[in-house]
PDB file of N, CA and C in Angstrom:
ATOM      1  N   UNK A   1     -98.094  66.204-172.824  1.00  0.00           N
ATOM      2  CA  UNK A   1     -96.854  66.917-172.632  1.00  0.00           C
ATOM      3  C   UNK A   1     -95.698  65.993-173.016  1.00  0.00           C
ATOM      4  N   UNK A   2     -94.828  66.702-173.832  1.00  0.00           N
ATOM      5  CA  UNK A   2     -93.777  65.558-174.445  1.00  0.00           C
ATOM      6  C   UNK A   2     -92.231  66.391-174.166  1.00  0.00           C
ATOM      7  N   UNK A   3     -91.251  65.803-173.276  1.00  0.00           N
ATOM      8  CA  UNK A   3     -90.000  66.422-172.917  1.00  0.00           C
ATOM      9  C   UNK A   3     -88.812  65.971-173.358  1.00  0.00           C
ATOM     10  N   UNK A   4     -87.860  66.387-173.558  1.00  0.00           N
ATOM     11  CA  UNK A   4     -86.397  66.275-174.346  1.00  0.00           C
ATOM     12  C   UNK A   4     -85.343  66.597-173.524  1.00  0.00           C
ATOM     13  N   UNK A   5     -84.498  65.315-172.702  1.00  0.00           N
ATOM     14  CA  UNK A   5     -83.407  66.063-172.199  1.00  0.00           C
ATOM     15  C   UNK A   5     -82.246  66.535-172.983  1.00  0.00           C
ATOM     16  N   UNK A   6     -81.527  67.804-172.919  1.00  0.00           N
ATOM     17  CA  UNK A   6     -80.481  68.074-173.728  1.00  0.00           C
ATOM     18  C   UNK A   6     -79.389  68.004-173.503  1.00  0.00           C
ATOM     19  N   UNK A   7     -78.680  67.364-173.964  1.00  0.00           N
ATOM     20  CA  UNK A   7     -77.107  67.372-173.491  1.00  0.00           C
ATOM     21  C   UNK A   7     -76.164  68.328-174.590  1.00  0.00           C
ATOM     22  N   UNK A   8     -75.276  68.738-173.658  1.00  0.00           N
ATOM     23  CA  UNK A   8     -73.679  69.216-174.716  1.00  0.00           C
ATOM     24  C   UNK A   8     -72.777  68.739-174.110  1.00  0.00           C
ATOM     25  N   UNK A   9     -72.384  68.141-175.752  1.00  0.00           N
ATOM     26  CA  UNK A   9     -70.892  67.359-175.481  1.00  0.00           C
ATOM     27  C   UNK A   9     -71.323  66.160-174.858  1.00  0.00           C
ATOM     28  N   UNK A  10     -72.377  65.332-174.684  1.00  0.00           N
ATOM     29  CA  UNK A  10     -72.616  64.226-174.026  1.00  0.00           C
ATOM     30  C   UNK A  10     -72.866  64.394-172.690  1.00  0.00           C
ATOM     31  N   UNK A  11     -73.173  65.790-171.803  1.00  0.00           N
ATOM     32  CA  UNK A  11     -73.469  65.962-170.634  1.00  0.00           C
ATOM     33  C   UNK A  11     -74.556  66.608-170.156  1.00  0.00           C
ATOM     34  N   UNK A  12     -75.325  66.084-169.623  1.00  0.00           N
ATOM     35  CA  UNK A  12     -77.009  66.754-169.514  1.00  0.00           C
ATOM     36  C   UNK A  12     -76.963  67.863-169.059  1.00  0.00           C
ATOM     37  N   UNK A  13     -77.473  68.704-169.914  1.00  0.00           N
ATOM     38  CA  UNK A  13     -77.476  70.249-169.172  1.00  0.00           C
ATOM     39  C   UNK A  13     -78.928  70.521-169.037  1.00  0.00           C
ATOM     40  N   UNK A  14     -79.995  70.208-169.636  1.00  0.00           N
ATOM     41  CA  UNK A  14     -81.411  70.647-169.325  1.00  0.00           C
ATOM     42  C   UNK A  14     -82.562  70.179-169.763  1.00  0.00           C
ATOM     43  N   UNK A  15     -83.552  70.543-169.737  1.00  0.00           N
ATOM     44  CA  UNK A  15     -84.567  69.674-170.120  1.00  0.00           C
ATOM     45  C   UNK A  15     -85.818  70.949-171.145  1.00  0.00           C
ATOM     46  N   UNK A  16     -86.045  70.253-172.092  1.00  0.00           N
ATOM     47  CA  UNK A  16     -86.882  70.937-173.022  1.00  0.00           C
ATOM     48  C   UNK A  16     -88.168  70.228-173.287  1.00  0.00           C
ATOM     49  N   UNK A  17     -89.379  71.400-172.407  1.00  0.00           N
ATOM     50  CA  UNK A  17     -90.160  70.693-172.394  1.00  0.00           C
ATOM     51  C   UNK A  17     -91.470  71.397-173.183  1.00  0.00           C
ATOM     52  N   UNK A  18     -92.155  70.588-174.424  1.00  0.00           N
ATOM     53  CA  UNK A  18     -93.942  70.689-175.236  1.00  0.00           C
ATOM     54  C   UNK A  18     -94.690  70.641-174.044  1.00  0.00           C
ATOM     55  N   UNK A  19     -95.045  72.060-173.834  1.00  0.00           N
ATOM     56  CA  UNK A  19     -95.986  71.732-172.307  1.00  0.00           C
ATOM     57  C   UNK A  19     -97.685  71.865-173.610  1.00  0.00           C
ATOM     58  N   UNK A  20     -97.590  72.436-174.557  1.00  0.00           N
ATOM     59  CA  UNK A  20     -98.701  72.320-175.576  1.00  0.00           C
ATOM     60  C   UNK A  20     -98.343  72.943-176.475  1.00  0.00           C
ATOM     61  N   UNK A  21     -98.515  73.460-178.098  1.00  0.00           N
ATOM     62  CA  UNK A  21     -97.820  73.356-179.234  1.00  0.00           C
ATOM     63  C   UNK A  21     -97.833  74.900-179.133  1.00  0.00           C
ATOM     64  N   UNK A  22     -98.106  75.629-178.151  1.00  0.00           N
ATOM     65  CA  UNK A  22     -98.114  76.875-178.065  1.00  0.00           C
ATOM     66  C   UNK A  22     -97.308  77.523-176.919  1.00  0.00           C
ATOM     67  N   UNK A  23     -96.872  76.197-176.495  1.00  0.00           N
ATOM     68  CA  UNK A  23     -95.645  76.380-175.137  1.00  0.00           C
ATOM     69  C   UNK A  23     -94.790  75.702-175.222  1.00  0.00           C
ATOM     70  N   UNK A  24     -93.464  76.515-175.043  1.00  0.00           N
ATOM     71  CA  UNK A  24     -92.222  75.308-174.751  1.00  0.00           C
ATOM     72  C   UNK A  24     -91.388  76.443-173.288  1.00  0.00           C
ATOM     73  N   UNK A  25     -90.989  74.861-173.002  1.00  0.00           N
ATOM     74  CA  UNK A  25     -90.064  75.753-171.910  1.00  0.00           C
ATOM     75  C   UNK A  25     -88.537  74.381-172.106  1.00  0.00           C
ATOM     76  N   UNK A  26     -87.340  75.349-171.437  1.00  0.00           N
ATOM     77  CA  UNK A  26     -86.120  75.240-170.960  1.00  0.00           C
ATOM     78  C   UNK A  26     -86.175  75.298-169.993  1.00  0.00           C
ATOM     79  N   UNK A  27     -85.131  74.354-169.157  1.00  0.00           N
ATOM     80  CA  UNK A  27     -84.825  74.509-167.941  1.00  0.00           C
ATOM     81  C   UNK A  27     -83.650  74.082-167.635  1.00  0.00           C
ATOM     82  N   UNK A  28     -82.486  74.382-167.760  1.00  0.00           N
ATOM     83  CA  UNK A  28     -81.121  74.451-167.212  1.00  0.00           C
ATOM     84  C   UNK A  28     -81.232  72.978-165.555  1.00  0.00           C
ATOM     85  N   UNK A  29     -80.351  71.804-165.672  1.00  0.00           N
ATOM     86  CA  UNK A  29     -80.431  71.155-164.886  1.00  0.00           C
ATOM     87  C   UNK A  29     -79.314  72.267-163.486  1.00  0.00           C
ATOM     88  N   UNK A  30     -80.230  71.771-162.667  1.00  0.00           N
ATOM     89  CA  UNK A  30     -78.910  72.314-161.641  1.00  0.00           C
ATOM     90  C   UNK A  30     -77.626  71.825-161.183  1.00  0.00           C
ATOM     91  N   UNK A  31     -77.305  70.548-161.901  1.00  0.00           N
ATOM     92  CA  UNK A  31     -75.686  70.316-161.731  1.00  0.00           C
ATOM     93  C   UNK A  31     -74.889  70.773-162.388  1.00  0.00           C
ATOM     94  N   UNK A  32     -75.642  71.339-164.060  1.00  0.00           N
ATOM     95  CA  UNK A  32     -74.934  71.728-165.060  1.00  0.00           C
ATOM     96  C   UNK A  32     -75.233  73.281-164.482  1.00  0.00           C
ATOM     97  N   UNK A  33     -76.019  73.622-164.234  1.00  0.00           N
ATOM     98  CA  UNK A  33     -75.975  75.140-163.839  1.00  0.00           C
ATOM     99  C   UNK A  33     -74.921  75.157-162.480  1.00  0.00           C
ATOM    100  N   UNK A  34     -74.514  74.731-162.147  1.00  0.00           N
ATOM    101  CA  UNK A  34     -73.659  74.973-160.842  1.00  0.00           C
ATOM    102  C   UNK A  34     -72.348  74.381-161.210  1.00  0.00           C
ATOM    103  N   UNK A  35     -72.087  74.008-162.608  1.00  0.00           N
ATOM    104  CA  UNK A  35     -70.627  73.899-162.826  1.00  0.00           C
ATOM    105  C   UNK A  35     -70.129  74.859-163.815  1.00  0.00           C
ATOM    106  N   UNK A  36     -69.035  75.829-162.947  1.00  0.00           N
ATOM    107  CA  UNK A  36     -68.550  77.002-163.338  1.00  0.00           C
ATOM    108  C   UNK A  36     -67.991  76.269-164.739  1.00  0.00           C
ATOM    109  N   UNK A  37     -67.628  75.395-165.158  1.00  0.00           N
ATOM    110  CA  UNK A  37     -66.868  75.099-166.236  1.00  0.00           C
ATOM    111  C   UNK A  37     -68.169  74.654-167.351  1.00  0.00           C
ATOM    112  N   UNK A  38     -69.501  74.991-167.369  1.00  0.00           N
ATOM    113  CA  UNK A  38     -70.207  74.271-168.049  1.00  0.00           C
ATOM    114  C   UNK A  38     -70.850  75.727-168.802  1.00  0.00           C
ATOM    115  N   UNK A  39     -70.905  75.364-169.972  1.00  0.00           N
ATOM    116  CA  UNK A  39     -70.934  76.916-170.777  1.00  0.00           C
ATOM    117  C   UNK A  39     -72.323  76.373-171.114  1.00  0.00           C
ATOM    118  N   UNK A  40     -73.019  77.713-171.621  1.00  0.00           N
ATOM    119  CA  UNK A  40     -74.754  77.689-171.719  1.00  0.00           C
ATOM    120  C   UNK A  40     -74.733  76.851-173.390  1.00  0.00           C
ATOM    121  N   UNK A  41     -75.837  76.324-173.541  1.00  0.00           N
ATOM    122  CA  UNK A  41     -76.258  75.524-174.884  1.00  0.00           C
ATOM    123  C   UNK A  41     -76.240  76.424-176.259  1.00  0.00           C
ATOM    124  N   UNK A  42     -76.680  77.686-175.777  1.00  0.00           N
ATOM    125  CA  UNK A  42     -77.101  78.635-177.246  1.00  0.00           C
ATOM    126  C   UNK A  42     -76.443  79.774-176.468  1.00  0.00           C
ATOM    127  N   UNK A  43     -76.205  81.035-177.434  1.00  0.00           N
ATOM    128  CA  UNK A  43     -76.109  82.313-176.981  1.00  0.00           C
ATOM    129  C   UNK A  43     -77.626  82.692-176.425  1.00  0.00           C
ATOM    130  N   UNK A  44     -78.634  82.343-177.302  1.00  0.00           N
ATOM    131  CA  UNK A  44     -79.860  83.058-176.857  1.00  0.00           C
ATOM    132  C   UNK A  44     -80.444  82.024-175.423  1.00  0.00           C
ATOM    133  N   UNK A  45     -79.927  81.169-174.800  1.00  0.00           N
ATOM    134  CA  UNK A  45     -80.576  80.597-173.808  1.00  0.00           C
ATOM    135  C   UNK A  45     -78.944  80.333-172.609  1.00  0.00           C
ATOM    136  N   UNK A  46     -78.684  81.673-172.324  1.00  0.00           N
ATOM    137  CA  UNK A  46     -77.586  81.640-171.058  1.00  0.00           C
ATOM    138  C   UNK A  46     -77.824  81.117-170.255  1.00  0.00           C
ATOM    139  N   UNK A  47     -76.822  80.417-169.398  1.00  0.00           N
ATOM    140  CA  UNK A  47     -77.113  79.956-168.217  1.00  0.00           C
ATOM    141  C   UNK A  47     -77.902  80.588-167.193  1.00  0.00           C
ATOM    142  N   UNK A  48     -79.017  79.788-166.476  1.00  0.00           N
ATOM    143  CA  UNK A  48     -79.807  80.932-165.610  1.00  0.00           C
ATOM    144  C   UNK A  48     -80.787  79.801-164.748  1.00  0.00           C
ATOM    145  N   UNK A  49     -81.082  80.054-163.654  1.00  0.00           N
ATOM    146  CA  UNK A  49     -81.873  79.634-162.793  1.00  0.00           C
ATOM    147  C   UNK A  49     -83.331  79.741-163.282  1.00  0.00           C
ATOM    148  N   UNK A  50     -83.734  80.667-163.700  1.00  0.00           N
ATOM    149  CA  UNK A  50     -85.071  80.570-164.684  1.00  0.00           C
ATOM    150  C   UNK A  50     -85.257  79.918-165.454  1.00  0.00           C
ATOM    151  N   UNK A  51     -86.214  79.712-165.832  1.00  0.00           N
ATOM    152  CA  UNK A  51     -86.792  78.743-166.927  1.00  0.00           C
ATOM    153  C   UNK A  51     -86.928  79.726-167.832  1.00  0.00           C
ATOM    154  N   UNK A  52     -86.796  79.115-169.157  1.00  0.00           N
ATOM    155  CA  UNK A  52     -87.249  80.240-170.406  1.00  0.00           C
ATOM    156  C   UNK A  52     -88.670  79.305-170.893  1.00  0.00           C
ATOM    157  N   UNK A  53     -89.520  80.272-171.154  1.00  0.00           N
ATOM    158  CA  UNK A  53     -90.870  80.114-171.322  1.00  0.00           C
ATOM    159  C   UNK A  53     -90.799  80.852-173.069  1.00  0.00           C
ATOM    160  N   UNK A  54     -91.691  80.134-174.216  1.00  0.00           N
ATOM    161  CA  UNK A  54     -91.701  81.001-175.712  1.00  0.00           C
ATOM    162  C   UNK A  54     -93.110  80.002-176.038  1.00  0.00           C
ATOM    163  N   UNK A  55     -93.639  81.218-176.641  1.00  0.00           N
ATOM    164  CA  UNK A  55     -95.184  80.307-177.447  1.00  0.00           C
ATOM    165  C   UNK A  55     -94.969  79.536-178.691  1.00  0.00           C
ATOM    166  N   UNK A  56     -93.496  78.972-179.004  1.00  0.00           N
ATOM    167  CA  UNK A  56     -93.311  78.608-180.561  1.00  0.00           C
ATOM    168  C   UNK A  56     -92.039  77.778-179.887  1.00  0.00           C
ATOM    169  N   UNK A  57     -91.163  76.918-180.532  1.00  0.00           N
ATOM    170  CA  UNK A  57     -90.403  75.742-180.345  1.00  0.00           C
ATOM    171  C   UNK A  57     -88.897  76.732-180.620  1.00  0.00           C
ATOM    172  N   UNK A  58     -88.576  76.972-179.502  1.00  0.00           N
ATOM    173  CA  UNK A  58     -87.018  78.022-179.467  1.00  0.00           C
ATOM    174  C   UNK A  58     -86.003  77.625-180.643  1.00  0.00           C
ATOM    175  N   UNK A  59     -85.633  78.506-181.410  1.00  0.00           N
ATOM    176  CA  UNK A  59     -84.814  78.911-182.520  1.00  0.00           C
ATOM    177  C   UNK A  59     -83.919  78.007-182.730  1.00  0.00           C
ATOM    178  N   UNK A  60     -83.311  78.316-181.446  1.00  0.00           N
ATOM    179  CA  UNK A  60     -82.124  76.980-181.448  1.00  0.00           C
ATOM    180  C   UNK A  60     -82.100  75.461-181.972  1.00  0.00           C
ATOM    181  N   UNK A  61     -83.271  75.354-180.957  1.00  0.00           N
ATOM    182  CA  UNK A  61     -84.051  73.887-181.264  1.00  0.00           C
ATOM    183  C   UNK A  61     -84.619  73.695-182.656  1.00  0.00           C
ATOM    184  N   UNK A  62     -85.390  74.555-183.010  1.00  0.00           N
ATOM    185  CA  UNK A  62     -85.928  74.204-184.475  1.00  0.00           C
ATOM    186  C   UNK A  62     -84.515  74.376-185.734  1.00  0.00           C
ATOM    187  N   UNK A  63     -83.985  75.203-185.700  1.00  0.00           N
ATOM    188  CA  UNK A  63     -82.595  75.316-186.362  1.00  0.00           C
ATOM    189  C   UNK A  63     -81.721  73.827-187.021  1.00  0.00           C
ATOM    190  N   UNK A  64     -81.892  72.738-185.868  1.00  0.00           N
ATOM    191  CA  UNK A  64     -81.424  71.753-185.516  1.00  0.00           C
ATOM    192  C   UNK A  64     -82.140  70.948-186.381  1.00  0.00           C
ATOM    193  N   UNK A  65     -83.253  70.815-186.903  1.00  0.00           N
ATOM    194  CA  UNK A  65     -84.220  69.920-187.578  1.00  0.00           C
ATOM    195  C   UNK A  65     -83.802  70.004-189.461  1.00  0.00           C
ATOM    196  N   UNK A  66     -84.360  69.361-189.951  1.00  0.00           N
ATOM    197  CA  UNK A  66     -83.700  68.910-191.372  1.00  0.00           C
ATOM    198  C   UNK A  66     -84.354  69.478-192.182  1.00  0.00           C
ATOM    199  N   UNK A  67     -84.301  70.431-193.073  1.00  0.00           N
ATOM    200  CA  UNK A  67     -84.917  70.647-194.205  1.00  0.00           C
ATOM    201  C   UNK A  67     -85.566  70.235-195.220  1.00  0.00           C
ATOM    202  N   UNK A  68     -86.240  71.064-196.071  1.00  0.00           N
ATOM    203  CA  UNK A  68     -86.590  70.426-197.403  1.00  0.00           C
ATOM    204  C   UNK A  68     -87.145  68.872-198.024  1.00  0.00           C
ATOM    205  N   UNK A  69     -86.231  68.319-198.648  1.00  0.00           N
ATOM    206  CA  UNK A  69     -86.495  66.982-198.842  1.00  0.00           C
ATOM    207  C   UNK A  69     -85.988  65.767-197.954  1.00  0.00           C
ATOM    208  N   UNK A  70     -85.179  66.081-197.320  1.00  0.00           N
ATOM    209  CA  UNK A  70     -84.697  65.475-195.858  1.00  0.00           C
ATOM    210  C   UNK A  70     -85.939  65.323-194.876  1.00  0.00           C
ATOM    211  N   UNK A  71     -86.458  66.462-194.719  1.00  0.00           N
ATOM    212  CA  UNK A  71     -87.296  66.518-193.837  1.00  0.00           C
ATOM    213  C   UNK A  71     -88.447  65.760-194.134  1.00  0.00           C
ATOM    214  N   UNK A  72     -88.865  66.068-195.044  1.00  0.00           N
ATOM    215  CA  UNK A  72     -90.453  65.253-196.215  1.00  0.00           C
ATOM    216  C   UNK A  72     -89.624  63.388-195.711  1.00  0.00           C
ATOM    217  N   UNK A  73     -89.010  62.930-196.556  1.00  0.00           N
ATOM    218  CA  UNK A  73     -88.375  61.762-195.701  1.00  0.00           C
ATOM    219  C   UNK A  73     -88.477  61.563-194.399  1.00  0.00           C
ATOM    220  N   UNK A  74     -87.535  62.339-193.579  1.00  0.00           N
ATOM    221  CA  UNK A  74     -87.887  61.924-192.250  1.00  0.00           C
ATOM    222  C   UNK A  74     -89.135  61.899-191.932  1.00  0.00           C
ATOM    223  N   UNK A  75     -90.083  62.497-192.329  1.00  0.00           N
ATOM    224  CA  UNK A  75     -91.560  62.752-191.151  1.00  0.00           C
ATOM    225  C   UNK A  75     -92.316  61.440-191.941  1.00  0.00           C
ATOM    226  N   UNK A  76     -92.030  61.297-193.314  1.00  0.00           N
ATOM    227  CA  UNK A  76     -92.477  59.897-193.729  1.00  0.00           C
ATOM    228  C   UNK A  76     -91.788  59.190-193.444  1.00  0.00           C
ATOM    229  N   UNK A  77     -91.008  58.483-193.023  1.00  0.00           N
ATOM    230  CA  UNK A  77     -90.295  57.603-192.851  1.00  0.00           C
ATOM    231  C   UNK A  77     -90.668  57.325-191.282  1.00  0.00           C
ATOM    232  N   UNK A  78     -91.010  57.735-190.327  1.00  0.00           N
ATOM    233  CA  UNK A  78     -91.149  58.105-188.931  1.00  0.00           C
ATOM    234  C   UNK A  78     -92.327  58.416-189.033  1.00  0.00           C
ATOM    235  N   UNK A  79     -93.154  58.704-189.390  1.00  0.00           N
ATOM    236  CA  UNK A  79     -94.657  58.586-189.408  1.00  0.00           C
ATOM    237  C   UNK A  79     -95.162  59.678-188.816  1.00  0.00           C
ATOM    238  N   UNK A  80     -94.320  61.486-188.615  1.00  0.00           N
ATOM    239  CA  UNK A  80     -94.640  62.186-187.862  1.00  0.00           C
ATOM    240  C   UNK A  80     -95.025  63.377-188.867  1.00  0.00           C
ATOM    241  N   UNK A  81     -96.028  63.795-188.386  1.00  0.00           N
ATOM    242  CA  UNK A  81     -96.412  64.874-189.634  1.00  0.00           C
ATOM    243  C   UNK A  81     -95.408  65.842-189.224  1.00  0.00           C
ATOM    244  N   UNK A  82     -95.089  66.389-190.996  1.00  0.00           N
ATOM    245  CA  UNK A  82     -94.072  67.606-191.318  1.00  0.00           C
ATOM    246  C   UNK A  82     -94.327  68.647-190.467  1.00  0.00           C
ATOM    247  N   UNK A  83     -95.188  69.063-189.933  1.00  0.00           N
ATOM    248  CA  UNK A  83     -95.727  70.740-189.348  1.00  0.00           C
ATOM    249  C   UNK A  83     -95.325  70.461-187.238  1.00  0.00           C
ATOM    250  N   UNK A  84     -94.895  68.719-187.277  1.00  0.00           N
ATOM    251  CA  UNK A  84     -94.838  68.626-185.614  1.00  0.00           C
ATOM    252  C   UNK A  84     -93.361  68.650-185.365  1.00  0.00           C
ATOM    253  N   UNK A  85     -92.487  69.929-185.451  1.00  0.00           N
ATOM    254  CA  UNK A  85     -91.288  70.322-184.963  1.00  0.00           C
ATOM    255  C   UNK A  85     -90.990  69.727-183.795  1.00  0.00           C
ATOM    256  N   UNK A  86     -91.346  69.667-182.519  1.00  0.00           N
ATOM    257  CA  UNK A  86     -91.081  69.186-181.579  1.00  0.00           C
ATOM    258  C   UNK A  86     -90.863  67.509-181.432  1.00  0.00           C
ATOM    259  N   UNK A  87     -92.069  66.558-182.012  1.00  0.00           N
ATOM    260  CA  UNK A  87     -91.635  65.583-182.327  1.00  0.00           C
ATOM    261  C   UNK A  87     -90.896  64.980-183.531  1.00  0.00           C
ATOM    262  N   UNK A  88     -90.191  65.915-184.643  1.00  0.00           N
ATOM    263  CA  UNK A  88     -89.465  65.254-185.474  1.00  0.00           C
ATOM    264  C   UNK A  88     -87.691  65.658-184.438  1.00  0.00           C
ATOM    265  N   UNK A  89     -87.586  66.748-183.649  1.00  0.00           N
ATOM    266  CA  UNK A  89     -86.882  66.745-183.046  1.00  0.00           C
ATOM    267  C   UNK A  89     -86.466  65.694-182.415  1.00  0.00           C
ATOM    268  N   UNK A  90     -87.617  65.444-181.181  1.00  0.00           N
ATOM    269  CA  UNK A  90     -86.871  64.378-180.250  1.00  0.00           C
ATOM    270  C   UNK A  90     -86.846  63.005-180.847  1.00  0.00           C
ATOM    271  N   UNK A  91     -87.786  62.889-182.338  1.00  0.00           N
ATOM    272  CA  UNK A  91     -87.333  61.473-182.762  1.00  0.00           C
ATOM    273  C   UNK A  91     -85.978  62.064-183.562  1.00  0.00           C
ATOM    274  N   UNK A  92     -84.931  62.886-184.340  1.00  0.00           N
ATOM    275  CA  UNK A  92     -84.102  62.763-185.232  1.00  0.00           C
ATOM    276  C   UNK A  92     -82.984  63.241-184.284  1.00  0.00           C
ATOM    277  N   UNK A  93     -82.761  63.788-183.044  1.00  0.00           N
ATOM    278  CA  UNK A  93     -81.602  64.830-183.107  1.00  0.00           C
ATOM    279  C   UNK A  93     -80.816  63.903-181.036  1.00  0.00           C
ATOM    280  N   UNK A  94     -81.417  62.893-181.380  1.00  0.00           N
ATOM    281  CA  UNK A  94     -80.815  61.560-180.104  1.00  0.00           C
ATOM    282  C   UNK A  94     -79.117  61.677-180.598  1.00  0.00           C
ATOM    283  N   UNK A  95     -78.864  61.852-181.480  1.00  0.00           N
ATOM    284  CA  UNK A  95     -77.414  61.255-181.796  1.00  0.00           C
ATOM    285  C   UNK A  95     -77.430  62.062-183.375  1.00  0.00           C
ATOM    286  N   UNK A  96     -75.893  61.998-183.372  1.00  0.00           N
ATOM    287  CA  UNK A  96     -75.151  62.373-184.923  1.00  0.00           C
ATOM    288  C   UNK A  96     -75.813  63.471-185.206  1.00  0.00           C
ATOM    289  N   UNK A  97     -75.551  64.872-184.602  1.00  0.00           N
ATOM    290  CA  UNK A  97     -76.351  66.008-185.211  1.00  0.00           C
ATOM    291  C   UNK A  97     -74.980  66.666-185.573  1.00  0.00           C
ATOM    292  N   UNK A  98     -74.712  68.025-186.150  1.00  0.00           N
ATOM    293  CA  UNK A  98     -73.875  69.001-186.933  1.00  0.00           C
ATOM    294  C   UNK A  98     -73.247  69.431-185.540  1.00  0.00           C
ATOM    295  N   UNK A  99     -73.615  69.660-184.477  1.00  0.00           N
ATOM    296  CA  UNK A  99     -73.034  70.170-183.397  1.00  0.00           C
ATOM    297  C   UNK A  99     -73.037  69.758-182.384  1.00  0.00           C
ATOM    298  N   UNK A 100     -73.053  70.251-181.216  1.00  0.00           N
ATOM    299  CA  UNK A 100     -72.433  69.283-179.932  1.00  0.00           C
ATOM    300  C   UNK A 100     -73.424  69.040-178.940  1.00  0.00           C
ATOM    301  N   UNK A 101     -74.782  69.193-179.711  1.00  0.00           N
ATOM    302  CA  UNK A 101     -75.999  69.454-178.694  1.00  0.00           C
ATOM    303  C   UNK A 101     -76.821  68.058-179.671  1.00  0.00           C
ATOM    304  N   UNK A 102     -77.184  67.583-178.438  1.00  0.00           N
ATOM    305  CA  UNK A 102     -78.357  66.415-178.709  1.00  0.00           C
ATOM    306  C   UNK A 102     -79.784  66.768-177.630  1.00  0.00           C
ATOM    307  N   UNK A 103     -80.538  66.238-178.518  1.00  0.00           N
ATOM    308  CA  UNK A 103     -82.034  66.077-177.529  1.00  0.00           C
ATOM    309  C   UNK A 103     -82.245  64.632-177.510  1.00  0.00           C
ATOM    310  N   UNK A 104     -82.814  64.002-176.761  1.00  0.00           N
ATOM    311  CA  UNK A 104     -83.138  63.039-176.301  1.00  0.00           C
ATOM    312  C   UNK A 104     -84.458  62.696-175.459  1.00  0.00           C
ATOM    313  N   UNK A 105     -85.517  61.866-175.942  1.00  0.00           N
ATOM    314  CA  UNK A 105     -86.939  61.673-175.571  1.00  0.00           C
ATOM    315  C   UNK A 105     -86.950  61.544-174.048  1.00  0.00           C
ATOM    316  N   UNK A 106     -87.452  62.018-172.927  1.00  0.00           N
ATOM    317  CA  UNK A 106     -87.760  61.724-171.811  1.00  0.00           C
ATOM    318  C   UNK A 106     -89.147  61.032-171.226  1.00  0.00           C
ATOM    319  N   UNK A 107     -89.534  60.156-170.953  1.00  0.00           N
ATOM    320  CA  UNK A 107     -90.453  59.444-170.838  1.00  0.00           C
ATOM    321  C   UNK A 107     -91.092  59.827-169.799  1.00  0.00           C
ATOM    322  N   UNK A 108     -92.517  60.097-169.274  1.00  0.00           N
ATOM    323  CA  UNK A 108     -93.056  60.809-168.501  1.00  0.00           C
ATOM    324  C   UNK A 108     -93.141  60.795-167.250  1.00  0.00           C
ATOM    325  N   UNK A 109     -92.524  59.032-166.865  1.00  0.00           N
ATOM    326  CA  UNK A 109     -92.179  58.648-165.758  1.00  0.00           C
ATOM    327  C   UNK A 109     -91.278  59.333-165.248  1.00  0.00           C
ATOM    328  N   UNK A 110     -90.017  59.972-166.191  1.00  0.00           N
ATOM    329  CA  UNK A 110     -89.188  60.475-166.047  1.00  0.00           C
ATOM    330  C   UNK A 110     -88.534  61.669-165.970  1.00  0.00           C
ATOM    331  N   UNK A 111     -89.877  62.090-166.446  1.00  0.00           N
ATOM    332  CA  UNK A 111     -90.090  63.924-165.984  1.00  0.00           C
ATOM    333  C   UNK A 111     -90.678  63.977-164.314  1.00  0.00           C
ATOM    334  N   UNK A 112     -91.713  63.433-164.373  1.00  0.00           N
ATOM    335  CA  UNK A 112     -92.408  63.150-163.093  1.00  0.00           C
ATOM    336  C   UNK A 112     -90.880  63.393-161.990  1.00  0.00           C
ATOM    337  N   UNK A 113     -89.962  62.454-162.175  1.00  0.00           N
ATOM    338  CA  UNK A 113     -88.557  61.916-160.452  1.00  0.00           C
ATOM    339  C   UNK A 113     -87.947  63.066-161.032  1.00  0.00           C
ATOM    340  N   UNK A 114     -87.789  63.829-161.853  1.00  0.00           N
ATOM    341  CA  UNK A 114     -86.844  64.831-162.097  1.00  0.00           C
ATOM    342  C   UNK A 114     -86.930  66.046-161.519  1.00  0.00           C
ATOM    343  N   UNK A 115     -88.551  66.188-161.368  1.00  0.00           N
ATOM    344  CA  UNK A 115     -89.002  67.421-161.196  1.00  0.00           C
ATOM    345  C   UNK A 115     -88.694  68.124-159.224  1.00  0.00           C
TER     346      UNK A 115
END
């Protein structure tokens, strides 16, 4: 199982987690869900006390990843095969992405105290 905390704007709003390449889930942190001033990450993933559960790596998230010959580079360059969306994510999209949302690797120790 491999997890991604997400921030907007530099402020952790949730955690995106490869529970297996046929599961991903969201989960809205509850400080960011309990601040009226903290707007949801995507239109398609509103703020919500639920977890969003999808058998494929959510739209949003894959959207975010590099195309074409960018991409062929990155997954060689990083040693991650082209077809593993989830890990070219949390290795490319830590910093300097097109918009105001970053993912960031969570280490398992660190899913474990979160939970």
């Amino acid at each position: 199982m491999r997890s991604g905390q997400v921030f907007l704007n530099n402020k952790l709003a949730g955690t995106l987690t490869e529970e297996s390449r046929k599961m991903y889930v969201f989960r809205y942190e509850q400080g960011y869900f309990d601040d009226p001033a903290a707007v949801a990450v995507s239109l398609t993933l509103p703020k919500s006390k639920r977890e969003y559960r999808s058998a494929y790596l959510f739209p949003f998230f894959f959207n975010m990843l590099a195309e074409g010959v960018n991409k062929e580079l990155q997954s060689r360059q990083l040693r991650i095969d082209r077809e593993d969306a989830f890990g070219l994510l949390l290795a490319t999209t830590g910093s300097d992405t097109i918009g105001a949302v970053t993912v960031k690797p969570l280490k398992d120790d660190e899913l474990t105290r979160n939970k």
